[in-house]
Protein backbone atom coordinates (compact mmCIF):
# COMPACT_ATOMS: atom_id res chain seq x y z
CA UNK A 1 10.22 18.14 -5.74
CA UNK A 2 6.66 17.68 -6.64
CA UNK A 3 4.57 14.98 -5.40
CA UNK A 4 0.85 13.49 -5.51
CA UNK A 5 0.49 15.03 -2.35
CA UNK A 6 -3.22 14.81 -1.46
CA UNK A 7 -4.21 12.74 -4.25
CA UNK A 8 -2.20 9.41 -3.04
CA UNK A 9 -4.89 6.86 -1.49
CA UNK A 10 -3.10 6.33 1.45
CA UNK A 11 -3.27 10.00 2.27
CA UNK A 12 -7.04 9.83 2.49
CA UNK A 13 -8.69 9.95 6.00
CA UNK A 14 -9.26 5.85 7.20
CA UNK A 15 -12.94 7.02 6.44
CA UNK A 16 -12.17 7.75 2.65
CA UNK A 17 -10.12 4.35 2.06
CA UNK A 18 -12.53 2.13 3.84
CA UNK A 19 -15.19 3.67 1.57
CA UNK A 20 -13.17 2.74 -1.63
CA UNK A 21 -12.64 -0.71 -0.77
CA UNK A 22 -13.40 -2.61 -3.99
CA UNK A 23 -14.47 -5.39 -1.22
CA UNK A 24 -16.80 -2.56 0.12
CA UNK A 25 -20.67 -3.49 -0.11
CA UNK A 26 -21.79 -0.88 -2.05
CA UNK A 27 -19.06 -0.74 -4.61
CA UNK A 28 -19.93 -4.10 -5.76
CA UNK A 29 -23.66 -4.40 -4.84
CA UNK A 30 -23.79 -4.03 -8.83
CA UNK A 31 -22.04 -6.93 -9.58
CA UNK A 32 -25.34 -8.85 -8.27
CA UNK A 33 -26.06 -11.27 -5.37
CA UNK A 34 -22.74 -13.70 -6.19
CA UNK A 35 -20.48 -11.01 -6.39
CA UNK A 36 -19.77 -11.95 -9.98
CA UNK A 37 -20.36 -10.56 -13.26
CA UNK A 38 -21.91 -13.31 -14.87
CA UNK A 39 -22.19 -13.55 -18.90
CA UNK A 40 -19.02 -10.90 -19.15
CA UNK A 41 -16.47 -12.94 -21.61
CA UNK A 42 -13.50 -11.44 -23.73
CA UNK A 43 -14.79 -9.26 -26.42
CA UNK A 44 -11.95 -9.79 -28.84
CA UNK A 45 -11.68 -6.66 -31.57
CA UNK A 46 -11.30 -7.45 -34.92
CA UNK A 47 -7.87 -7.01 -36.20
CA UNK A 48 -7.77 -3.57 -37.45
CA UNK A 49 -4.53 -1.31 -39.10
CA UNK A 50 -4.28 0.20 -35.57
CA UNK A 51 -5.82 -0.33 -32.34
CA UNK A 52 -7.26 2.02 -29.96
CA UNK A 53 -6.34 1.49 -26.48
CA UNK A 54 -8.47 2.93 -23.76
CA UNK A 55 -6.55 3.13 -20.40
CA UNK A 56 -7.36 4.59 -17.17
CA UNK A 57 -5.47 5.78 -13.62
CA UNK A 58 -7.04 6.83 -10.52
CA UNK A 59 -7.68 10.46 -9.91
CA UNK A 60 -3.76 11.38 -9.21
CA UNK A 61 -2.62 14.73 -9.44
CA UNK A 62 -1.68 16.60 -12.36
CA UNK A 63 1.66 15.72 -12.62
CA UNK A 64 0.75 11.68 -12.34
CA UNK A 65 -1.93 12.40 -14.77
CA UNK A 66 0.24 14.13 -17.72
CA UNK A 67 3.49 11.20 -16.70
CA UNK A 68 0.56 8.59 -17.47
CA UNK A 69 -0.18 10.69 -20.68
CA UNK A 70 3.97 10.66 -21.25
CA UNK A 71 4.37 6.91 -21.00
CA UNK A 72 1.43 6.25 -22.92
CA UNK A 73 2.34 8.74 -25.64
CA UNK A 74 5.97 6.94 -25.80
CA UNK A 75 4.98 3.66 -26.05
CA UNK A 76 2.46 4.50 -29.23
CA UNK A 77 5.79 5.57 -30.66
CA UNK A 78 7.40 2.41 -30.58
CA UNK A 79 4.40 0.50 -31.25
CA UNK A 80 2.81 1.41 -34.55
CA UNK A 81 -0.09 -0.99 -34.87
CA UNK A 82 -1.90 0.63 -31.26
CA UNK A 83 -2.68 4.22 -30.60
CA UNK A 84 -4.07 5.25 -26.98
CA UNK A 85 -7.14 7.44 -26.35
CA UNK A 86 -6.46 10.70 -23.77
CA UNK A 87 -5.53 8.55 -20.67
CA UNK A 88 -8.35 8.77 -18.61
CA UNK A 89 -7.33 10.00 -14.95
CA UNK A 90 -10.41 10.74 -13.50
CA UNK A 91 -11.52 13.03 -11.62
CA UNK A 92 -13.20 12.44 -7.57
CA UNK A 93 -11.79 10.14 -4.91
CA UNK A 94 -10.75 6.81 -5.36
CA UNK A 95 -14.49 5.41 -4.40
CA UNK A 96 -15.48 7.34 -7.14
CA UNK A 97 -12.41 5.61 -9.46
CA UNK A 98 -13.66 1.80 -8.51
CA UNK A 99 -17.44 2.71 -8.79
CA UNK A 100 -16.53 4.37 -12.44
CA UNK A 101 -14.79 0.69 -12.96
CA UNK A 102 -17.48 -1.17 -11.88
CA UNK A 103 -20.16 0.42 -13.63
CA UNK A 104 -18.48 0.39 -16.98
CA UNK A 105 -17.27 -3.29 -16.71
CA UNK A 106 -21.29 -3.93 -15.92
CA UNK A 107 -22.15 -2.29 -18.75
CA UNK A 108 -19.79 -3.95 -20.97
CA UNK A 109 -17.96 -1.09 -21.77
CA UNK A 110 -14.48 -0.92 -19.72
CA UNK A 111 -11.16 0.41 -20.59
CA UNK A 112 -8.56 -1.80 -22.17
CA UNK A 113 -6.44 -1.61 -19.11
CA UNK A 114 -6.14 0.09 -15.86
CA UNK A 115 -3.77 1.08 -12.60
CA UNK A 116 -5.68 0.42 -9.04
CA UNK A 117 -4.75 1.26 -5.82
CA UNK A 118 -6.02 -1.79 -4.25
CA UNK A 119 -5.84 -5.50 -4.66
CA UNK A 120 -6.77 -7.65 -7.63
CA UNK A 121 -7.77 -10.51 -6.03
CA UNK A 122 -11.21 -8.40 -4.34
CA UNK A 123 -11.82 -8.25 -8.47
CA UNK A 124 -10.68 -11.08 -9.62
CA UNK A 125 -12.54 -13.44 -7.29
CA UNK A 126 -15.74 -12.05 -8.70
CA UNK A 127 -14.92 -12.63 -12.29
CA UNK A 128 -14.62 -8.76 -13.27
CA UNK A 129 -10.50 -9.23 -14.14
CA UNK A 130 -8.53 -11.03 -16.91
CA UNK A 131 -6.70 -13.87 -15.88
CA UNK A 132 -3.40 -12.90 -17.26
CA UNK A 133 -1.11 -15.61 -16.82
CA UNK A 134 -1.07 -16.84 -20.26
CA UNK A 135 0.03 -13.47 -21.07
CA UNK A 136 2.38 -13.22 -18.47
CA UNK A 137 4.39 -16.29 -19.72
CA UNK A 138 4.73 -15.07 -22.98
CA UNK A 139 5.63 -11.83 -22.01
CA UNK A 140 9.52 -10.15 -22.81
CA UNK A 141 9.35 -8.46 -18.44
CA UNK A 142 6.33 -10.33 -16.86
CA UNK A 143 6.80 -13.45 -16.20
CA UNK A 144 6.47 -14.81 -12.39
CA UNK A 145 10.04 -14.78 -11.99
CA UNK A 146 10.16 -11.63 -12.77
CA UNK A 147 8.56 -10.56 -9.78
CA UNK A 148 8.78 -10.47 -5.73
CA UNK A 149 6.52 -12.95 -4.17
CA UNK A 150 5.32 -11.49 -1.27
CA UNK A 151 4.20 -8.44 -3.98
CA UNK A 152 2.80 -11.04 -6.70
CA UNK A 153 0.64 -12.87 -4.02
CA UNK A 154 -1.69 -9.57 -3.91
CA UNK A 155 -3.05 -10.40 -7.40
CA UNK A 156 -3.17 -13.49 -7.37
CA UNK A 157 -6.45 -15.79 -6.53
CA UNK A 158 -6.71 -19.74 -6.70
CA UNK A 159 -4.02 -20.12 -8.66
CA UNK A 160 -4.75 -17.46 -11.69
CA UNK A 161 -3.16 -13.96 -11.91
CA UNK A 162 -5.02 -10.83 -12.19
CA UNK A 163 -2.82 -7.80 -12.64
CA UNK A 164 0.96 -7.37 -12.02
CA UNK A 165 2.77 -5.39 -9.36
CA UNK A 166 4.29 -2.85 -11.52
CA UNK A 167 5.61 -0.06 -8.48
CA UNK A 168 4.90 -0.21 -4.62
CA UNK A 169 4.63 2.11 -1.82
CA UNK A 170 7.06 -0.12 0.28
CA UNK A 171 6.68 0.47 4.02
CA UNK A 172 9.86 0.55 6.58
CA UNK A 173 11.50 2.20 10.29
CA UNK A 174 12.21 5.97 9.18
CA UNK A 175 14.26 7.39 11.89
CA UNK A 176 15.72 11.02 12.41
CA UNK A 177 19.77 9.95 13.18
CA UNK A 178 20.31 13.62 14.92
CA UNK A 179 18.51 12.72 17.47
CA UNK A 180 19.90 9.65 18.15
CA UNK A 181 23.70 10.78 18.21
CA UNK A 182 22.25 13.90 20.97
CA UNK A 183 21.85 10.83 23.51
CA UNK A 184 25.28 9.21 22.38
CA UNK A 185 23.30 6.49 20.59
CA UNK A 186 24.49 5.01 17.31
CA UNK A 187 22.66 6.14 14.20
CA UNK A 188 23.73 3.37 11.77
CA UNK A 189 21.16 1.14 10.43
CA UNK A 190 22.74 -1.81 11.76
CA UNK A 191 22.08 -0.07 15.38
CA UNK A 192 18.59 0.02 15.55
CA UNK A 193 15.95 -2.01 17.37
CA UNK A 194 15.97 -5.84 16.48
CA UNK A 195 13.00 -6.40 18.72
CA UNK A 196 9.63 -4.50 19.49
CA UNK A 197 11.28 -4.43 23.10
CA UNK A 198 14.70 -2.81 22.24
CA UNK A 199 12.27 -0.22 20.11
CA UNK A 200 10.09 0.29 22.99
CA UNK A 201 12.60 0.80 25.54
CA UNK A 202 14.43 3.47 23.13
CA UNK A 203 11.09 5.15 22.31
CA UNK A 204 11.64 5.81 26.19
CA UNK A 205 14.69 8.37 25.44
CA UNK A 206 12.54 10.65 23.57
CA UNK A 207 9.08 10.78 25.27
CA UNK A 208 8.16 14.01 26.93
CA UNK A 209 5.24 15.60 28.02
CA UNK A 210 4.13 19.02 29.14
CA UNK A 211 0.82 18.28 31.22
CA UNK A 212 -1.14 16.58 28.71
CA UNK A 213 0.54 17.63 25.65
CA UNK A 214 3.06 15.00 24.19
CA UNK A 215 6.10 17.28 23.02
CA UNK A 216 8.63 14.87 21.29
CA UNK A 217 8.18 11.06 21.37
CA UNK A 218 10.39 8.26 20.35
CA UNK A 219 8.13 5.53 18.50
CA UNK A 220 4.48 6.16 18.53
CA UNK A 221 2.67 2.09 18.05
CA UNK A 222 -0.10 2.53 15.58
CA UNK A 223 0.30 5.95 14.46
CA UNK A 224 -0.49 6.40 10.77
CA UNK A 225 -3.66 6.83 8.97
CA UNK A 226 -4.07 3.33 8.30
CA UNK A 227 -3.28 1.51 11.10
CA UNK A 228 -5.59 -1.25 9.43
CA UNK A 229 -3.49 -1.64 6.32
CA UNK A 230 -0.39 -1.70 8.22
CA UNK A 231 -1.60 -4.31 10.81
CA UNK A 232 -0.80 -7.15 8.43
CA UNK A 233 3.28 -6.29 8.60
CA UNK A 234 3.01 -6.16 12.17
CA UNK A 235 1.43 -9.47 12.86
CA UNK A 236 4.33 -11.23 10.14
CA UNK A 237 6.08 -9.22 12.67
CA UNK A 238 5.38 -11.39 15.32
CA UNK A 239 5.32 -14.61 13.88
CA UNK A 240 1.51 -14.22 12.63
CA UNK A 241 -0.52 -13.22 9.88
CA UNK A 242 -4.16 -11.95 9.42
CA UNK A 243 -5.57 -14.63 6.66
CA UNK A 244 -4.36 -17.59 5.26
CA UNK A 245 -4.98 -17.34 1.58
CA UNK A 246 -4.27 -20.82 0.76
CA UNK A 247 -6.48 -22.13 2.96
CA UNK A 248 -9.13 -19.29 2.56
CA UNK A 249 -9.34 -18.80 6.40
CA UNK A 250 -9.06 -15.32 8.51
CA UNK A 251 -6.83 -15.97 11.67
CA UNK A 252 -7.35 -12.13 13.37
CA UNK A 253 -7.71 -13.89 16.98
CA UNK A 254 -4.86 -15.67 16.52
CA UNK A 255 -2.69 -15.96 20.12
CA UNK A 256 0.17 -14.28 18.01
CA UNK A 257 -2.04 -11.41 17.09
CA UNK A 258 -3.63 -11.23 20.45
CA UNK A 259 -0.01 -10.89 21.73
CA UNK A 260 0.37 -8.24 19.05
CA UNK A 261 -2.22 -5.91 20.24
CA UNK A 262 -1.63 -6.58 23.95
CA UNK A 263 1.99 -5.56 23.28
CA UNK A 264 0.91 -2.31 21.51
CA UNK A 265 -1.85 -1.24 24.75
CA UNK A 266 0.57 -2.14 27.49
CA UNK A 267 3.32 0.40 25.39
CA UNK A 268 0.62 3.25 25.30
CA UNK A 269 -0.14 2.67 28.66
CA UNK A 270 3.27 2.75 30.08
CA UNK A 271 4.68 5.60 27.86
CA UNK A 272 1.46 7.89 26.52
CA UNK A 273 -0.40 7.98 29.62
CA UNK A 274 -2.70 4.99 28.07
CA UNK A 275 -4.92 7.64 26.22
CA UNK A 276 -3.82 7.34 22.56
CA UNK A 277 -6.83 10.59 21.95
CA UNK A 278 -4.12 12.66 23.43
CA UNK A 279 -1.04 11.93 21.64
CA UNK A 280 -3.27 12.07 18.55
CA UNK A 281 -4.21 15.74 19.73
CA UNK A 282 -0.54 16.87 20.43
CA UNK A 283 0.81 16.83 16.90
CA UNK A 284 1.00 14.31 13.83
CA UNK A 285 3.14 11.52 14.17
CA UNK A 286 3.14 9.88 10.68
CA UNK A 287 4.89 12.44 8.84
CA UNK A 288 1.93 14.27 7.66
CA UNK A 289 -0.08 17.54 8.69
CA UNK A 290 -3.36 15.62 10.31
CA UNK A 291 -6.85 16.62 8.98
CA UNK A 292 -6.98 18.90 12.17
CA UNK A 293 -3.87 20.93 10.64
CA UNK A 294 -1.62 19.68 13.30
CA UNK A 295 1.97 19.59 11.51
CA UNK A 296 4.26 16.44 11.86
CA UNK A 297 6.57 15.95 14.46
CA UNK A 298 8.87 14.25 12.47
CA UNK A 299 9.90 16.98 10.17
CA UNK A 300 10.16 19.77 13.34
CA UNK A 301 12.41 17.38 15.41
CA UNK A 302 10.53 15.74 17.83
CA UNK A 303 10.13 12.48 16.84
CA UNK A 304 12.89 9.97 16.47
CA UNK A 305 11.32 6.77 14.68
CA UNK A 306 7.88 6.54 12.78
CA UNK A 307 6.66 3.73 10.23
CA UNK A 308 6.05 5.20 7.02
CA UNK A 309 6.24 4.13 3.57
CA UNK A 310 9.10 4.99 0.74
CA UNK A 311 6.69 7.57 -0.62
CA UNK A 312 8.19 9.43 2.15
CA UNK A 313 11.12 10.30 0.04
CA UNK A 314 8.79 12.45 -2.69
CA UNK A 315 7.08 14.25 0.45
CA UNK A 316 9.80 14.72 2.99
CA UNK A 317 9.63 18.38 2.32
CA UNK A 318 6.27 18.25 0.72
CA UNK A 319 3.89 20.26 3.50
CA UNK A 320 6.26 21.97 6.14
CA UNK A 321 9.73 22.95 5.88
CA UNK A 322 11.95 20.19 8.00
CA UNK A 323 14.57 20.92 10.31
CA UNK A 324 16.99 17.99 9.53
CA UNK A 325 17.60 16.62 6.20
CA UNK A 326 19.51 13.51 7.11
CA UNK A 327 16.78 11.01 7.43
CA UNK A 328 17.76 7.31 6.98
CA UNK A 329 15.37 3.90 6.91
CA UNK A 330 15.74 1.05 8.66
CA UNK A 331 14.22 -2.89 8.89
CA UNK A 332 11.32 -2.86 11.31
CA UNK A 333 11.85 -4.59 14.11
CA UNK A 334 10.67 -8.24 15.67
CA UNK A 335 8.06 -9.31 17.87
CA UNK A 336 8.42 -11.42 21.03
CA UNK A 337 6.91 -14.32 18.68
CA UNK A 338 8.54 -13.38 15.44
CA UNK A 339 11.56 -14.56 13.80
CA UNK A 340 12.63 -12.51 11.17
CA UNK A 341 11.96 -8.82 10.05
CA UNK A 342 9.26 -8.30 7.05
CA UNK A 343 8.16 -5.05 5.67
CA UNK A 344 4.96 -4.66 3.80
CA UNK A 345 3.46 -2.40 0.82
CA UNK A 346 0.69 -0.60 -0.42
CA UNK A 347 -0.21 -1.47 -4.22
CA UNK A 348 -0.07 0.88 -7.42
CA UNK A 349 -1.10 -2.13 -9.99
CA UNK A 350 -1.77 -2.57 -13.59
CA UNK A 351 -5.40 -5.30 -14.74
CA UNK A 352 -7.27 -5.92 -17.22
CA UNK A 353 -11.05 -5.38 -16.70
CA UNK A 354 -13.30 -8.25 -17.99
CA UNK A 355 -14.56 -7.47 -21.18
CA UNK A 356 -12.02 -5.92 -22.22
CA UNK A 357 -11.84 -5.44 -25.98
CA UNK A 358 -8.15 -5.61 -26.04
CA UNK A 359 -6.77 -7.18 -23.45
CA UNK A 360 -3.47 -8.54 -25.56
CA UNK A 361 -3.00 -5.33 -26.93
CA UNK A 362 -3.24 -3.79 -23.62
CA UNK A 363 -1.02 -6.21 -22.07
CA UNK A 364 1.87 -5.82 -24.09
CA UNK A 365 1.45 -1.89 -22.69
CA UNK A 366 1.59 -3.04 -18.93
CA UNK A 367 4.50 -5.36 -20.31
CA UNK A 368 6.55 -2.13 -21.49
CA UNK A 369 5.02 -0.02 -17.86
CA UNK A 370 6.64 -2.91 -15.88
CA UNK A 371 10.11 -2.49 -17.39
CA UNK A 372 11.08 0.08 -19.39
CA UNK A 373 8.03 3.21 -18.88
CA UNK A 374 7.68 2.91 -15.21
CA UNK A 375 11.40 4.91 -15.20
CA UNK A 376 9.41 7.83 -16.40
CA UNK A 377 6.57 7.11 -13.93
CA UNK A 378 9.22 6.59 -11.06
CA UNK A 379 11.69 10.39 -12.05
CA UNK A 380 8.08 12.13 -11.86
CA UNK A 381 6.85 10.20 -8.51
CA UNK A 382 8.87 7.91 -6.51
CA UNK A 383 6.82 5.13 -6.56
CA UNK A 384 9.23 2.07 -6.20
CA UNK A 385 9.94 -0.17 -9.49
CA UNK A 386 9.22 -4.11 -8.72
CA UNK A 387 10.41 -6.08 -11.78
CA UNK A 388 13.43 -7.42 -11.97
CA UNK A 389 13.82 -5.99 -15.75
CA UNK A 390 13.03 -2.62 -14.41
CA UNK A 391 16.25 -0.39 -14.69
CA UNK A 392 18.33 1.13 -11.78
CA UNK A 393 16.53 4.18 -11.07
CA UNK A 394 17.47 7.11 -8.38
CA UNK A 395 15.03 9.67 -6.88
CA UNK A 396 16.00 12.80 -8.13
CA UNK A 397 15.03 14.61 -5.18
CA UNK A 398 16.96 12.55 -3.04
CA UNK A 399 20.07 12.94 -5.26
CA UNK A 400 19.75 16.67 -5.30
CA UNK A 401 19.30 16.80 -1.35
CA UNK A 402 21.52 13.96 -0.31
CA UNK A 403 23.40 13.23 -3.08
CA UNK A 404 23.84 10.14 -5.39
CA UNK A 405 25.73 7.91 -2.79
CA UNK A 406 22.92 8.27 -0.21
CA UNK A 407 20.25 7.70 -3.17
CA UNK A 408 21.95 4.41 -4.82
CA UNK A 409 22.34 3.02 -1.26
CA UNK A 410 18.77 3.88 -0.14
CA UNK A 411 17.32 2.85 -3.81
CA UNK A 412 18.85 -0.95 -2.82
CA UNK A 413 17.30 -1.02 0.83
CA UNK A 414 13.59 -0.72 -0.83
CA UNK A 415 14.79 -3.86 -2.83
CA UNK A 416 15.37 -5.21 -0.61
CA UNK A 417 12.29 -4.55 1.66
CA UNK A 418 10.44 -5.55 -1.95
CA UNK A 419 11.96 -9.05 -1.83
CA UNK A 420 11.24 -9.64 2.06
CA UNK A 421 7.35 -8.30 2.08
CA UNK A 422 4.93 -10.40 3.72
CA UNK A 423 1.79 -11.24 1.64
CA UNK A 424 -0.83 -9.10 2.43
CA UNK A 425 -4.09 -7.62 0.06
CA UNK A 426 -4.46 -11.04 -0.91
CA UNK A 427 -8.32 -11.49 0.32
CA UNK A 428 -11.59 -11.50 -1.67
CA UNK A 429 -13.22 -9.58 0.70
CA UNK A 430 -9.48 -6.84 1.21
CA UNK A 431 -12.37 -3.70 1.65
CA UNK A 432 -14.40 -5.10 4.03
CA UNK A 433 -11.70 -6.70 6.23
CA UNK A 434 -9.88 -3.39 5.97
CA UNK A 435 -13.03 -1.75 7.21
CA UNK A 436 -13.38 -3.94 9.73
CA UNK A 437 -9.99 -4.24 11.41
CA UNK A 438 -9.47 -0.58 11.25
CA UNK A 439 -12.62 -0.69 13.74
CA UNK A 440 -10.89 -3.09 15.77
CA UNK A 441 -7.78 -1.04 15.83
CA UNK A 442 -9.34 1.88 16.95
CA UNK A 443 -11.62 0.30 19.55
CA UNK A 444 -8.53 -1.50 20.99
CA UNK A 445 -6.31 1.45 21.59
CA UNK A 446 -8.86 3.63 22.67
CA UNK A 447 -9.88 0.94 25.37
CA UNK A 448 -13.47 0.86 24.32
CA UNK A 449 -12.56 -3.50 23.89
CA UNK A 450 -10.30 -5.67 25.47
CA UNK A 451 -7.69 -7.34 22.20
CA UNK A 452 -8.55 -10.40 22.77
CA UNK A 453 -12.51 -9.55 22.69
CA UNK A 454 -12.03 -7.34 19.68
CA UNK A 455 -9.77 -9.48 17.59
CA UNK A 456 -12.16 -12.43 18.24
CA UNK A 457 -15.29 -10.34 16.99
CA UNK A 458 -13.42 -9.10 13.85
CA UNK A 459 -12.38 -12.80 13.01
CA UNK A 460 -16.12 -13.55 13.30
CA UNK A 461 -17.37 -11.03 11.11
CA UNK A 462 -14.56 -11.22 8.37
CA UNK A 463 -14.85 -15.48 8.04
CA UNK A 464 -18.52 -14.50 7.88
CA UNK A 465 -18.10 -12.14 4.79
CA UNK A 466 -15.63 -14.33 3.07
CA UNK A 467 -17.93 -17.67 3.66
CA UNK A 468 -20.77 -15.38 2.35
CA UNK A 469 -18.81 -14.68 -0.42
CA UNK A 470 -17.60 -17.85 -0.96
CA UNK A 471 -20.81 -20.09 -0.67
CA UNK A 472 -22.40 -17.55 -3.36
CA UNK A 473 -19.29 -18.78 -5.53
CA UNK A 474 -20.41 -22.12 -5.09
């Protein structure tokens, strides 16, 4: 099956995402000292007998480029009174994307509409997004309702909406069942881990080491790219979160998230020799070839559990040839603090730039995306439908490896992890938190700071940025 593979943005090195933070400095250093993009009001077209729509996607690959192209091209067709420019999917990294966004919505020249890989809210707290929520509630598929809450939360900012959650990379406990059943363990879903603990102690059963190589390994804490991004679903986890959007206040040093991190260095300790540099060196653990070309362990075998998201499914098979093919998800498990599971997601949403010269028009395009075009979008790339209008959908390539039993079945778990994801991307400063905690990850697990030290100096420096921020606001 063919896949985005090394254009997705959570495929890029921690390096590349931090850089295209909209929240990043130097993306919106343009938008002047407040961080807003004052003078910038709806530019609405005069009616005309048929309205160009300018829309644009981040720099995808081909195939998620000419689907874009597809969807556009059908919807013309049932609209008469709005033709679309060439979809632009531009070309670069995704730094490159929001910079190109940035720039045009400075100069008063943006698309009509656009898909980002990040949160709204970074944009929308500086004035450079539509509020939409008019729209929304006189929309046929968008309305509130219409949409998970957890999901929804990412785009919206004191009390307006900015863009609409139209497919997720949703995030959950991938586990190879083969190896479970070798030790005489059960491989159902309803077997796994309910607690970080039960994980832990199973990891145990799969952990082994040749000198200072790591051959196979159970669960590996921390071990995708974006340790950062998925911190947020591991504090819910435990009965935490990372910031309180309603009350506009970071809580990283939280005793729930100090717990957290504490939990995650005494596991590396006891199981990876407490030197995370070499299991990182031994092979990759997220499912992915590394940077350094080391293949994933997870396809050849030797890993039994990893946290990865449902984009997974499009990529299984992607970059090295696997030697199972009966792979199953699970819910992730609790923390010693926590009280239910959550799951989390990475963001592929639709806004409306301000100044848009459209932005009606261009709604009632995301309108037809969220229910009836994202099919097309989801048969060419499995990114995971969210409204409630959207139709049952199957991933082909899952159907022609596991068949259509395995694919309804695994199609209603992601619903389900949908409807039960925490809020997270829902800060005006996303980039430079994300920057910032991914430090504190990394400086945590490769004992250069004590948890509690590190998480306290993150909180510091993220409340800073987002009083900064704020106080510019007024």
């Amino acid at each position: 099956m063919t896949t985005r593979r090394g254009a997705r943005p959570y495929r890029l090195t921690r390096r590349q995402m931090i850089g295209s933070g909209v929240a990043g400095g130097a993306a919106l250093a343009m938008l002047g000292g407040s961080g807003r993009l004052p003078g910038l009001t709806l530019n609405h077209a005069a009616a005309q007998e048929q309205t160009a729509l300018r829309f644009w996607v981040p720099p995808g690959s081909p195939l998620y480029c000419e689907v874009q192209q597809e969807i556009a091209a059908d919807y013309a067709a049932l609209d008469q009174s709005i033709r679309f420019e060439e979809v632009q999917c531009l070309p670069g990294e995704t730094d490159d994307y929001f910079q190109a966004i940035l720039a045009a919505i400075a100069a008063g020249n943006p698309p009509d509409g656009m898909v980002i890989w990040d949160t709204p809210v970074s944009l929308g707290a500086r004035d450079a997004l539509v509020a939409i929520d008019d729209l929304m509630a006189a929309s046929e598929h968008s309305q509130v309702e219409k949409w998970p809450e957890g999901l929804l939360a990412s785009c919206q900012y004191e009390g307006q909406t900015y863009g609409l959650p139209v497919t997720a990379g949703l995030y959950g406990l991938w586990y190879n069942p083969n190896l479970l059943e070798e030790k005489g363990i059960p491989s159902g879903r309803e077997s796994l881990p309910k607690t970080w603990q039960e994980l832990r102690d199973l990891s145990k059963e799969f952990t082994v080491w040749d000198g200072d190589r790591l051959v196979s390994a159970g669960f590996v804490p921390n071990n995708g790219d974006f340790g950062a991004f998925e911190l947020p679903i591991w504090s819910a986890l435990n009965g935490g979160q990372l910031y309180d959007a309603a009350n506009q206040t970071y809580t990283i040093d939280s005793e729930t998230n100090i717990e957290m991190m504490d939990f995650m260095v005494s596991w590396i300790d006891e199981e990876y020799k407490g030197d995370i540099a070499l299991v990182r060196s031994s092979a990759g653990w997220g499912g992915y070839v590394t940077e350094d070309g080391l293949p994933p362990a997870f396809q050849a075998g030797n890993q039994a559990m990893l946290q990865q998201g449902s984009w997974l499914m499009g990529d299984f098979a992607a970059e090295v040839e696997p030697v199972f093919d009966n792979w199953n998800i699970g819910d992730h498990p609790v923390g010693p603090s926590g009280e239910s599971s959550v799951s989390g997601f990475w963001p592929n949403w639709m806004a409306i730039p301000a100044g848009a010269a459209n932005p009606e028009a261009v709604f009632g395009y995301m309108d037809y995306m969220s229910a009836v075009g994202v099919e097309k979008w989801f048969n060419a790339i499995p990114d995971i439908p969210t409204n409630a209008d959207a139709p049952a959908v199957l991933p082909q390539g899952v159907v022609e490896s596991r068949g259509e039993e395995f694919a309804q079945e695994i199609m209603a778990f992601w619903d389900t992890q949908a409807e039960m994801s925490t809020a997270m991307w829902t800060s005006p400063v996303q980039g430079f938190a994300n920057d910032r905690l991914g430090q504190a990850v990394e400086r945590i697990l490769t004992k250069a700071a004590a948890p509690a030290e590190e998480l306290a100096a993150a909180q510091a420096d993220c409340q800073a940025e987002l009083e900064s921020l704020l106080g510019d606001q007024g």
